[in-house]
N, C-alpha and C. Protein backbone atom coordinates (compact mmCIF):
# COMPACT_ATOMS: atom_id res chain seq x y z
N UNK A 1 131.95 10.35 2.20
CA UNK A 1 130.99 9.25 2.26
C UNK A 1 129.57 9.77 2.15
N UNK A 2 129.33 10.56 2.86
CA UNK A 2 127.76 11.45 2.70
C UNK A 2 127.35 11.71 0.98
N UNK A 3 128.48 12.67 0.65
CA UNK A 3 128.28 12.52 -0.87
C UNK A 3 128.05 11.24 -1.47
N UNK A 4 128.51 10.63 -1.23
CA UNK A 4 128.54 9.07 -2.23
C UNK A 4 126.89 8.48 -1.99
N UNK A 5 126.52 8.37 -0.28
CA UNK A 5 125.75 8.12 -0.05
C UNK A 5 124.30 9.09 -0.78
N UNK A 6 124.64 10.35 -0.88
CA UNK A 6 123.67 10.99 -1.37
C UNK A 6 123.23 10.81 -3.00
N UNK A 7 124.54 10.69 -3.48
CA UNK A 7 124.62 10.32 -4.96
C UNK A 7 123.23 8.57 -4.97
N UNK A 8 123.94 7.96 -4.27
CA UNK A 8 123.37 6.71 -4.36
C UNK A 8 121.60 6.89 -4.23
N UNK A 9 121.15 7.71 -2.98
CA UNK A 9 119.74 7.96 -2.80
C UNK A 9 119.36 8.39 -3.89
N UNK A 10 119.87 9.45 -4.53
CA UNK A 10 119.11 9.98 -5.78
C UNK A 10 119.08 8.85 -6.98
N UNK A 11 120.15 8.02 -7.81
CA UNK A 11 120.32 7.59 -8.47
C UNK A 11 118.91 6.40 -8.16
N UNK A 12 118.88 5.92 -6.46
CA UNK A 12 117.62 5.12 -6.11
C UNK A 12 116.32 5.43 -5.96
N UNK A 13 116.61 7.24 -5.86
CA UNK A 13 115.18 7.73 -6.34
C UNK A 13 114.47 7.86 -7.50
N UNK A 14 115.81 8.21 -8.27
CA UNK A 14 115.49 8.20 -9.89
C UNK A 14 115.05 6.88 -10.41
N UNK A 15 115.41 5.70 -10.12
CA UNK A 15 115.19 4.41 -10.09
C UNK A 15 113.62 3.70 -9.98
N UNK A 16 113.33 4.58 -8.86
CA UNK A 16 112.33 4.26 -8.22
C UNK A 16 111.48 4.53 -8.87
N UNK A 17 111.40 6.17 -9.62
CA UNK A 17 110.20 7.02 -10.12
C UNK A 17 110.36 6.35 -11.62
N UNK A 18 111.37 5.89 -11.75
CA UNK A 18 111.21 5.33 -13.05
C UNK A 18 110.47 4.23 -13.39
N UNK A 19 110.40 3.17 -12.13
CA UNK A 19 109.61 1.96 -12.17
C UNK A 19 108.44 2.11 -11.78
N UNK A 20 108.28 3.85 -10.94
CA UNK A 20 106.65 3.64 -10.74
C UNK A 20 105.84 4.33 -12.10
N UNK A 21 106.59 4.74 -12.54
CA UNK A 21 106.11 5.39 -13.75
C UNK A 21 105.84 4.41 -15.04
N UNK A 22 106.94 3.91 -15.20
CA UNK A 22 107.01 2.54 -16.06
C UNK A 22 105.74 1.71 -15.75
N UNK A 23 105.56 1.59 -14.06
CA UNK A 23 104.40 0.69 -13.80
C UNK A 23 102.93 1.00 -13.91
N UNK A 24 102.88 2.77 -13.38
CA UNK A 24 101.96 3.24 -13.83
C UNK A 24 101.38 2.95 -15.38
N UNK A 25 102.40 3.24 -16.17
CA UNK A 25 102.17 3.36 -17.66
C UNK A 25 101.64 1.98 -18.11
N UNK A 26 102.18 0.60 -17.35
CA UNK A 26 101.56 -0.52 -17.66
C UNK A 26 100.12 -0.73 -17.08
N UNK A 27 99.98 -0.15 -16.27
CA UNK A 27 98.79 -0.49 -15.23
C UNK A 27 97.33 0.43 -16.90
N UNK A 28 98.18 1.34 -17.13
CA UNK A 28 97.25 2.18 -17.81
C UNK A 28 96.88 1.59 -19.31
N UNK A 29 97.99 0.79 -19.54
CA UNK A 29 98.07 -0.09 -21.14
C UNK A 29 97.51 -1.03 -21.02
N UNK A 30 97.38 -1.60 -19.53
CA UNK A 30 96.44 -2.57 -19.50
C UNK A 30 94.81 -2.30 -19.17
N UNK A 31 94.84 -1.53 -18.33
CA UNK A 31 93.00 -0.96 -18.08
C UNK A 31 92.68 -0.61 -19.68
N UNK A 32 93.35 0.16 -20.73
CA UNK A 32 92.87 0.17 -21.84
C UNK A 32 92.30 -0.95 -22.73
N UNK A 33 93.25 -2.07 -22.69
CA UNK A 33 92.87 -3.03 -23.13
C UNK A 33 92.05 -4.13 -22.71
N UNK A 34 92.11 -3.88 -21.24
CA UNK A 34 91.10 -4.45 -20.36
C UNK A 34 89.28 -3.78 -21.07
N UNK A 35 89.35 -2.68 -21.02
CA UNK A 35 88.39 -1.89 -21.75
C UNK A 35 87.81 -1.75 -22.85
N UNK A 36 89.23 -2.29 -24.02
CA UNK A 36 88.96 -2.54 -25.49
C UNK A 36 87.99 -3.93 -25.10
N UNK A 37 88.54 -4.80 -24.85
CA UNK A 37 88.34 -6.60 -24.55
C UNK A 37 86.80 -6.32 -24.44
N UNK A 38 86.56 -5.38 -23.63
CA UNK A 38 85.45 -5.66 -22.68
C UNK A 38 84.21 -5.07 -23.30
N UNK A 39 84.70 -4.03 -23.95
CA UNK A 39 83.94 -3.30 -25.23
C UNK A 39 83.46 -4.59 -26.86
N UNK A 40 84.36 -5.17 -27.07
CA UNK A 40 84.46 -6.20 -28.04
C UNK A 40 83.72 -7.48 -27.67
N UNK A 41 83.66 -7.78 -26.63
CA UNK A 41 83.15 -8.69 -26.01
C UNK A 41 81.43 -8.54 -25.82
N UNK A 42 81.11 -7.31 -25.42
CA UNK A 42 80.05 -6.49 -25.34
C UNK A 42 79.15 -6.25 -26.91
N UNK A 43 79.97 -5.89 -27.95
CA UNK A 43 79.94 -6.14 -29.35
C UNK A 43 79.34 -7.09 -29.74
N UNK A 44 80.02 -8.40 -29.22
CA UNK A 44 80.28 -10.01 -29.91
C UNK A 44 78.64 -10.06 -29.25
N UNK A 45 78.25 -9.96 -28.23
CA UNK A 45 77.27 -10.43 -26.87
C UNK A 45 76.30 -9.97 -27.85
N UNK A 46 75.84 -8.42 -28.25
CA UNK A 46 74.89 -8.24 -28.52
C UNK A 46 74.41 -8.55 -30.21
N UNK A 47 75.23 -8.82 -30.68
CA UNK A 47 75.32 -9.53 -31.91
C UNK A 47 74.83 -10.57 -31.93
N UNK A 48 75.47 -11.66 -30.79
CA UNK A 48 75.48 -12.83 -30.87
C UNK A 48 73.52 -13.23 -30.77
N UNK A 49 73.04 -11.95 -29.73
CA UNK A 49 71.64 -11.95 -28.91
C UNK A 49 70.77 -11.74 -29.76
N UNK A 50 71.27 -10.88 -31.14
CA UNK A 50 70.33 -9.94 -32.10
C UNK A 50 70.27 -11.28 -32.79
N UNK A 51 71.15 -12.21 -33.60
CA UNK A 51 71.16 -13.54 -34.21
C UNK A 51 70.41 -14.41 -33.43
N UNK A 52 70.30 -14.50 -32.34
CA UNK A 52 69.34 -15.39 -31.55
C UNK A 52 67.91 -15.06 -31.29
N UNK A 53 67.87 -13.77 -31.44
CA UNK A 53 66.37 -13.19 -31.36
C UNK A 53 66.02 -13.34 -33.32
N UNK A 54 66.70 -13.55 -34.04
CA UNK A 54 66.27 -13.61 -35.10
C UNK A 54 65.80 -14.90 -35.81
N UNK A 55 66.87 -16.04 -35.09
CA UNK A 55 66.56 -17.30 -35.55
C UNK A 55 65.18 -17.92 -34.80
N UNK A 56 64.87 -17.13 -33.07
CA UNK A 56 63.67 -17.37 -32.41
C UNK A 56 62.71 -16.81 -33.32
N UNK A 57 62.64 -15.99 -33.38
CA UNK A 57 61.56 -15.12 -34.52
C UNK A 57 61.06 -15.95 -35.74
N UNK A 58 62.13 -16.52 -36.23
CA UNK A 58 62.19 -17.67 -37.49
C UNK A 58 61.28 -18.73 -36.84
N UNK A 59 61.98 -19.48 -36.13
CA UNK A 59 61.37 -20.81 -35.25
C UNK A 59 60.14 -20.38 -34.83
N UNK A 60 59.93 -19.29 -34.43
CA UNK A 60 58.33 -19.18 -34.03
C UNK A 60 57.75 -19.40 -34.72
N UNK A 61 57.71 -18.61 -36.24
CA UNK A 61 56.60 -18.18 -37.28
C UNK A 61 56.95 -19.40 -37.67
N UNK A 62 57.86 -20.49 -37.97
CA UNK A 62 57.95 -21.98 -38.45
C UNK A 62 57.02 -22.97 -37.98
N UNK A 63 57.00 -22.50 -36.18
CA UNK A 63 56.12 -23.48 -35.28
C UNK A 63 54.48 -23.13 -35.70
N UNK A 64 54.66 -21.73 -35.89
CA UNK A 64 52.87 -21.40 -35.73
C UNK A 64 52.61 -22.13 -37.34
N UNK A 65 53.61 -21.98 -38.29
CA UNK A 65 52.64 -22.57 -39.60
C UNK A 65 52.78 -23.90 -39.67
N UNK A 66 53.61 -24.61 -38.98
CA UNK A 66 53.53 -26.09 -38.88
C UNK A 66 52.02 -26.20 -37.70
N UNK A 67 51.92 -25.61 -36.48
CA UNK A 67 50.95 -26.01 -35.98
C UNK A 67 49.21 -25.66 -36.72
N UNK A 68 49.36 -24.55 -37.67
CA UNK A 68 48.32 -24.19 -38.43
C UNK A 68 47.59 -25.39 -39.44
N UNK A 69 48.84 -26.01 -39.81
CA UNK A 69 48.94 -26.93 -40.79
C UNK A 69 48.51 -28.35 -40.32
N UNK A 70 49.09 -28.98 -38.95
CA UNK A 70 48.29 -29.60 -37.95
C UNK A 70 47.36 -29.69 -37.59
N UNK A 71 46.63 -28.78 -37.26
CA UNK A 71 45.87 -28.42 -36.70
C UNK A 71 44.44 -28.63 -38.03
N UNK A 72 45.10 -28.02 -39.30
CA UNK A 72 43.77 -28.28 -40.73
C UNK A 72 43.86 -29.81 -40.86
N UNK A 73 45.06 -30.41 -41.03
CA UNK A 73 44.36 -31.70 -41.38
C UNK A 73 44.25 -32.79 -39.80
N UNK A 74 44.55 -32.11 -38.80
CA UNK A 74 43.80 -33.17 -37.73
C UNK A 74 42.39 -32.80 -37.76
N UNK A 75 41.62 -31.93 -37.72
CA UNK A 75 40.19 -31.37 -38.17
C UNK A 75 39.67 -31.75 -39.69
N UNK A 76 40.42 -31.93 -40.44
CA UNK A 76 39.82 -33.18 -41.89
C UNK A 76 39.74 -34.48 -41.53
N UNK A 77 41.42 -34.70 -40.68
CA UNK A 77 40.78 -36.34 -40.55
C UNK A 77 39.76 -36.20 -39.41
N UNK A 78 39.36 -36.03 -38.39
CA UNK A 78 38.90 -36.28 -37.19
C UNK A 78 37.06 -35.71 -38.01
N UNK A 79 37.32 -34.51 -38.92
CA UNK A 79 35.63 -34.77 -39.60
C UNK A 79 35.63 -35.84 -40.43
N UNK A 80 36.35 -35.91 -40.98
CA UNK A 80 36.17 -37.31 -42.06
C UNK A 80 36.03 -38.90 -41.56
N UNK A 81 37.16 -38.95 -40.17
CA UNK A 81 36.91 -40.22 -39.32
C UNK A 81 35.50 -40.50 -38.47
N UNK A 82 35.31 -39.30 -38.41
CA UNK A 82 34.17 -38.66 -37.60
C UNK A 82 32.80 -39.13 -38.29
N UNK A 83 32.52 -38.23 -39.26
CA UNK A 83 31.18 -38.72 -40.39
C UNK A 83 31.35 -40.50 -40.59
N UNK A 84 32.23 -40.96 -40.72
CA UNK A 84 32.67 -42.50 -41.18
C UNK A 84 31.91 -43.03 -39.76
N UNK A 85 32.53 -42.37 -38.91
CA UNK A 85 32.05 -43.43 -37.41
C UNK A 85 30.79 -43.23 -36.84
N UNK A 86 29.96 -42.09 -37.45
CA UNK A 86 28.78 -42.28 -37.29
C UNK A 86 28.05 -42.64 -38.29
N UNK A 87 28.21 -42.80 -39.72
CA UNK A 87 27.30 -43.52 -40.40
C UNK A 87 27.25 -45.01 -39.83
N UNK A 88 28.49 -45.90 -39.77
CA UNK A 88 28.81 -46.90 -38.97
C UNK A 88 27.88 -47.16 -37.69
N UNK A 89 28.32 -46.43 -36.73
CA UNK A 89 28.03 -46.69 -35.43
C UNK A 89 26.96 -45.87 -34.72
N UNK A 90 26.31 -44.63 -35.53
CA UNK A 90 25.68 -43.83 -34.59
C UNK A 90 26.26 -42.69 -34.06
N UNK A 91 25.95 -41.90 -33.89
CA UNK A 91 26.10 -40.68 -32.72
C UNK A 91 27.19 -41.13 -31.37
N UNK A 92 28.09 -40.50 -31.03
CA UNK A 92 29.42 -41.19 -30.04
C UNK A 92 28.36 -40.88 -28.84
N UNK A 93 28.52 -41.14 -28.06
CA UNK A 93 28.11 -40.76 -26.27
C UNK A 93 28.58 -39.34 -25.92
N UNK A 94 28.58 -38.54 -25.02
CA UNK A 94 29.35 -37.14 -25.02
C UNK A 94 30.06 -37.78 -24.00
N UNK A 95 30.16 -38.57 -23.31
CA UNK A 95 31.38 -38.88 -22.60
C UNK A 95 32.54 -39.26 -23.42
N UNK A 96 32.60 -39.67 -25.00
CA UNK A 96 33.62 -39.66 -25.46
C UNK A 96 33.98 -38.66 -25.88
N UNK A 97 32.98 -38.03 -26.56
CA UNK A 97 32.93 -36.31 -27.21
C UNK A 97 33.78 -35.38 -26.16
N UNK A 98 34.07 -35.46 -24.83
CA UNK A 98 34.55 -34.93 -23.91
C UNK A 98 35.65 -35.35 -23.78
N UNK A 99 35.72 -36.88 -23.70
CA UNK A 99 37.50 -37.45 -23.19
C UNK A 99 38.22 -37.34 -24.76
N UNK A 100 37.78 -37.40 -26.12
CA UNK A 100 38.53 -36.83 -27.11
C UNK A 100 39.12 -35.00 -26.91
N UNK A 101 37.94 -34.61 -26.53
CA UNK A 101 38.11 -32.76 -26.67
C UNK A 101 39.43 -32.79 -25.46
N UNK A 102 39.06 -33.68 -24.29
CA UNK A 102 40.34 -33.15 -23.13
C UNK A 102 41.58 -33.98 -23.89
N UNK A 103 41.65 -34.90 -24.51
CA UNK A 103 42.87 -35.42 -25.10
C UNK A 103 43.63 -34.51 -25.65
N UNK A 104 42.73 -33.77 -26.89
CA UNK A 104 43.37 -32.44 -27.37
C UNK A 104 43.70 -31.69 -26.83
N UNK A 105 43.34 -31.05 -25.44
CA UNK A 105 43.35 -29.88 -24.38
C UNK A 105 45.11 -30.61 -23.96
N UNK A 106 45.13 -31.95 -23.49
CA UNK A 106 46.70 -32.11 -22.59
C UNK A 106 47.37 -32.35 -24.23
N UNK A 107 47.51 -32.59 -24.84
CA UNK A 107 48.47 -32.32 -26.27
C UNK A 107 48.89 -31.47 -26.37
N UNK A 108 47.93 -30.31 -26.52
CA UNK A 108 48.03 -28.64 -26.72
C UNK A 108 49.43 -28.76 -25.87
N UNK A 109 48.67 -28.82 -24.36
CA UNK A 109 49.74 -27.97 -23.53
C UNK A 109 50.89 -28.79 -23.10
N UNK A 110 51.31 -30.43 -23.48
CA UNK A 110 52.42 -30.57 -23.50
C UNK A 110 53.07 -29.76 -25.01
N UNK A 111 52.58 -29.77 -26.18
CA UNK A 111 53.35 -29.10 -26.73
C UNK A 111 53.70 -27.53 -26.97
N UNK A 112 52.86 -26.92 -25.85
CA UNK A 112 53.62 -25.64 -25.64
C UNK A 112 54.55 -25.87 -24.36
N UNK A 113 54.68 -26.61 -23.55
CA UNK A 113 55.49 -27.07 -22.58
C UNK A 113 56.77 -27.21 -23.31
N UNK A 114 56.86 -28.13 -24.26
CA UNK A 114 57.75 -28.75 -24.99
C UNK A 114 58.93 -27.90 -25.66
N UNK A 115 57.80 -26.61 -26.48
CA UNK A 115 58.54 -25.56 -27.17
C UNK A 115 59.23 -24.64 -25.87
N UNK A 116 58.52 -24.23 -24.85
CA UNK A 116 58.92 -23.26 -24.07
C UNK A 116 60.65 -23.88 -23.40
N UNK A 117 60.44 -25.47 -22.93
CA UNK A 117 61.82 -25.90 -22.92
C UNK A 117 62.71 -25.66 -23.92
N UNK A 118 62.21 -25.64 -25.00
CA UNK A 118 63.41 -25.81 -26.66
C UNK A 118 64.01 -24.59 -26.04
N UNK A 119 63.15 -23.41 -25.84
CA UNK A 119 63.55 -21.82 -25.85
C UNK A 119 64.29 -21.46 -24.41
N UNK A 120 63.87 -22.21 -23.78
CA UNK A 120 64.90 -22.26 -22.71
C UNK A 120 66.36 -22.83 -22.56
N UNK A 121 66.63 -24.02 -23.50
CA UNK A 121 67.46 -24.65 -23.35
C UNK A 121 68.71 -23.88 -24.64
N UNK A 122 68.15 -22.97 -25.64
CA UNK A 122 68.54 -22.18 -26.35
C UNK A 122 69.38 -20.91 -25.65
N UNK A 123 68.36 -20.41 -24.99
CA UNK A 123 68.84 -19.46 -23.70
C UNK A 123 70.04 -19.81 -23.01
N UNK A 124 70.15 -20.68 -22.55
CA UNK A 124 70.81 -21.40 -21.38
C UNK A 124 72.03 -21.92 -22.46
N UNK A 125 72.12 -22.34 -23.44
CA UNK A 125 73.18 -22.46 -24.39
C UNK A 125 73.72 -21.15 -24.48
N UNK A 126 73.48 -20.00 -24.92
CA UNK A 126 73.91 -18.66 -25.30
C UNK A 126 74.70 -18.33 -24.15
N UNK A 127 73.63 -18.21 -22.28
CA UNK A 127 74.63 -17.67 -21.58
C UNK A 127 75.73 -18.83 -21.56
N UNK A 128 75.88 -20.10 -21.50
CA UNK A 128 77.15 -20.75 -21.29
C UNK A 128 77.99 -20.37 -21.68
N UNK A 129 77.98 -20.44 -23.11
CA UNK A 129 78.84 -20.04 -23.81
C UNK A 129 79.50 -18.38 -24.28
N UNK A 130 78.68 -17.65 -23.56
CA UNK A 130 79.26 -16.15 -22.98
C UNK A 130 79.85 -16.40 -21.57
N UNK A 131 79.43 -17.27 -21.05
CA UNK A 131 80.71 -17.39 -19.25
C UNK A 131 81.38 -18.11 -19.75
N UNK A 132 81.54 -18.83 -20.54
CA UNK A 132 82.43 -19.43 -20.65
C UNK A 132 83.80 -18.46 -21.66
N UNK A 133 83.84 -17.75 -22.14
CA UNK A 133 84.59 -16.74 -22.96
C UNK A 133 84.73 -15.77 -21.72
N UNK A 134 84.09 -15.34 -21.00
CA UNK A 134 84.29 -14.23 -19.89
C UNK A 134 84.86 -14.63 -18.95
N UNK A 135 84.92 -16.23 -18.23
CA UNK A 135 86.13 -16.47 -17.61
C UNK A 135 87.34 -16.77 -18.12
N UNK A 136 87.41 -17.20 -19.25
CA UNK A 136 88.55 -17.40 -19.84
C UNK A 136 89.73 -15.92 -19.81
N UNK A 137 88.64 -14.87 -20.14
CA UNK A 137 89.39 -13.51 -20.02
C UNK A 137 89.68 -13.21 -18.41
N UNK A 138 88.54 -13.25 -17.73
CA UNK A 138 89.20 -13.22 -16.31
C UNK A 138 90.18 -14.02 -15.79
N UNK A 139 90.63 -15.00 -16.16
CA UNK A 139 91.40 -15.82 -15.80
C UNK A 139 92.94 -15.46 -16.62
N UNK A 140 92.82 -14.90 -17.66
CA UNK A 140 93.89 -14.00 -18.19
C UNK A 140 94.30 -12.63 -18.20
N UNK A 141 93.44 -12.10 -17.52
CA UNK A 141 93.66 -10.71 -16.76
C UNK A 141 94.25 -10.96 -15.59
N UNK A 142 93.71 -11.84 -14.64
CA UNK A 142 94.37 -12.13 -13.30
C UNK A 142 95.68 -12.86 -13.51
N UNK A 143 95.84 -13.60 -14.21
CA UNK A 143 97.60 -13.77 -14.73
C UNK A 143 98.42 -12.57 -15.15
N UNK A 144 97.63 -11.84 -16.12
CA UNK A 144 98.39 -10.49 -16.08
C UNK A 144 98.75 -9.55 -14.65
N UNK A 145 97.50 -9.35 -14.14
CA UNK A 145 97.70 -8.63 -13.06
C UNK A 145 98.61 -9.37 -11.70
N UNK A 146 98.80 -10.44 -11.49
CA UNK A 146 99.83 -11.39 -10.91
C UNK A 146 101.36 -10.81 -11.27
N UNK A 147 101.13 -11.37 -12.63
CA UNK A 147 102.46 -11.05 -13.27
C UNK A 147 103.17 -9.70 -13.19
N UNK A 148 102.14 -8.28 -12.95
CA UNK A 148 102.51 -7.19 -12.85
C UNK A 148 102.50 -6.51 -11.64
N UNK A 149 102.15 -7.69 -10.67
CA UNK A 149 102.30 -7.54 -9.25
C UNK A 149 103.89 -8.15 -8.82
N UNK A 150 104.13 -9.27 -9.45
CA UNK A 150 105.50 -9.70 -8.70
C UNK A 150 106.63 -8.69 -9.84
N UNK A 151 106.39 -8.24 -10.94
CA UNK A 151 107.29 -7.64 -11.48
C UNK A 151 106.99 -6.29 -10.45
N UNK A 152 106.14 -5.54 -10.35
CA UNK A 152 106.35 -4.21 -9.10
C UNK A 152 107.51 -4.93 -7.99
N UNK A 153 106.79 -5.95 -7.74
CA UNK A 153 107.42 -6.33 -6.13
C UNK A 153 108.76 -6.26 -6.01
N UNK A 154 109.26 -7.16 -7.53
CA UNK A 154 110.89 -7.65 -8.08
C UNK A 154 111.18 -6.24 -7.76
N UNK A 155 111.08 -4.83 -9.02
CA UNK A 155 111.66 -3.71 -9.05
C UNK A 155 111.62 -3.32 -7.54
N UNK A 156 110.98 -3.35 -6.69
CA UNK A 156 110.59 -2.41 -5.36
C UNK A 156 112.23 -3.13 -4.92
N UNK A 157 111.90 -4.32 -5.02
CA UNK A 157 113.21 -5.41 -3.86
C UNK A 157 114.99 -4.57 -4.85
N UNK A 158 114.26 -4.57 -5.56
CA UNK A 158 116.00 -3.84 -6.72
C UNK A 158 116.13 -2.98 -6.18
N UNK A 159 115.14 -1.87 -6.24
CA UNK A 159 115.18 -0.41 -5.91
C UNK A 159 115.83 0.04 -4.27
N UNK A 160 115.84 -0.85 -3.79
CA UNK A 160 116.50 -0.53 -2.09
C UNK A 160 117.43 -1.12 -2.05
């Protein structure tokens, strides 16, 4: 009986080293690919950032020659409305000369307000849509790693 019994320990040792080895070897096939993923992902990210810093770059130099362009013919009409309203009417008061100049002053800066949101809300699109791909993978790594937790557990419960 000792023999038999001894036969059996080894055959359950051999068993054993086989599933930790087997498990090892998965644990290691997966950190690799955990690593590839994460490398590729890292890839996709800074790609995705270099295309977004390029189309900002675009949109800028778009905004500054649209506002350049604004900016020449609101200064044609406003001299041209301008000369018209004083042959007409005279010389304005500087109290209007002032509440026109501050009109322009809050324009200005709602529309750099305006753009700085665009560029924010651009931002804030990019990371979403990188958490949103990065939990998806975490959420399929942790199914893997589940899955290669109750398969250890299964073999351990075989192995005795």
């Amino acid at each position: 009986a000792s023999q038999v019994e001894k036969g059996n320990d080894l055959k359950l040792e051999e068993r054993f080293d086989a599933l930790r080895r087997e498990h090892t070897e998965t644990l290691r096939e997966l950190q690799r690919v955990h690593e590839q993923e994460k490398l590729l992902l890292t890839e996709s990210h800074h790609r995705s950032q270099a295309a977004l810093q390029e189309t900002i770059q675009e949109l800028k130099s778009q905004l500054k020659s649209f506002q350049e362009r604004m900016k020449r013919v609101e200064e044609s009409l406003l001299s041209t409305d301008y000369k018209k309203h004083i042959q007409e009417h005279g010389s304005p008061s500087p109290f209007w000369e002032q509440e026109l100049e501050s009109l322009h002053f809050v324009i200005e800066m709602k529309n750099e307000h305006i753009h700085s949101l665009d560029r924010k809300l651009l931002n804030l699109e990019s990371v979403v849509e990188r958490n949103l791909l990065l939990e998806e993978k975490v959420k399929t790594l942790q199914q893997e790693n589940e899955d290669l937790q109750v398969r250890t557990q299964n073999h351990l419960v075989m192995a005795r």
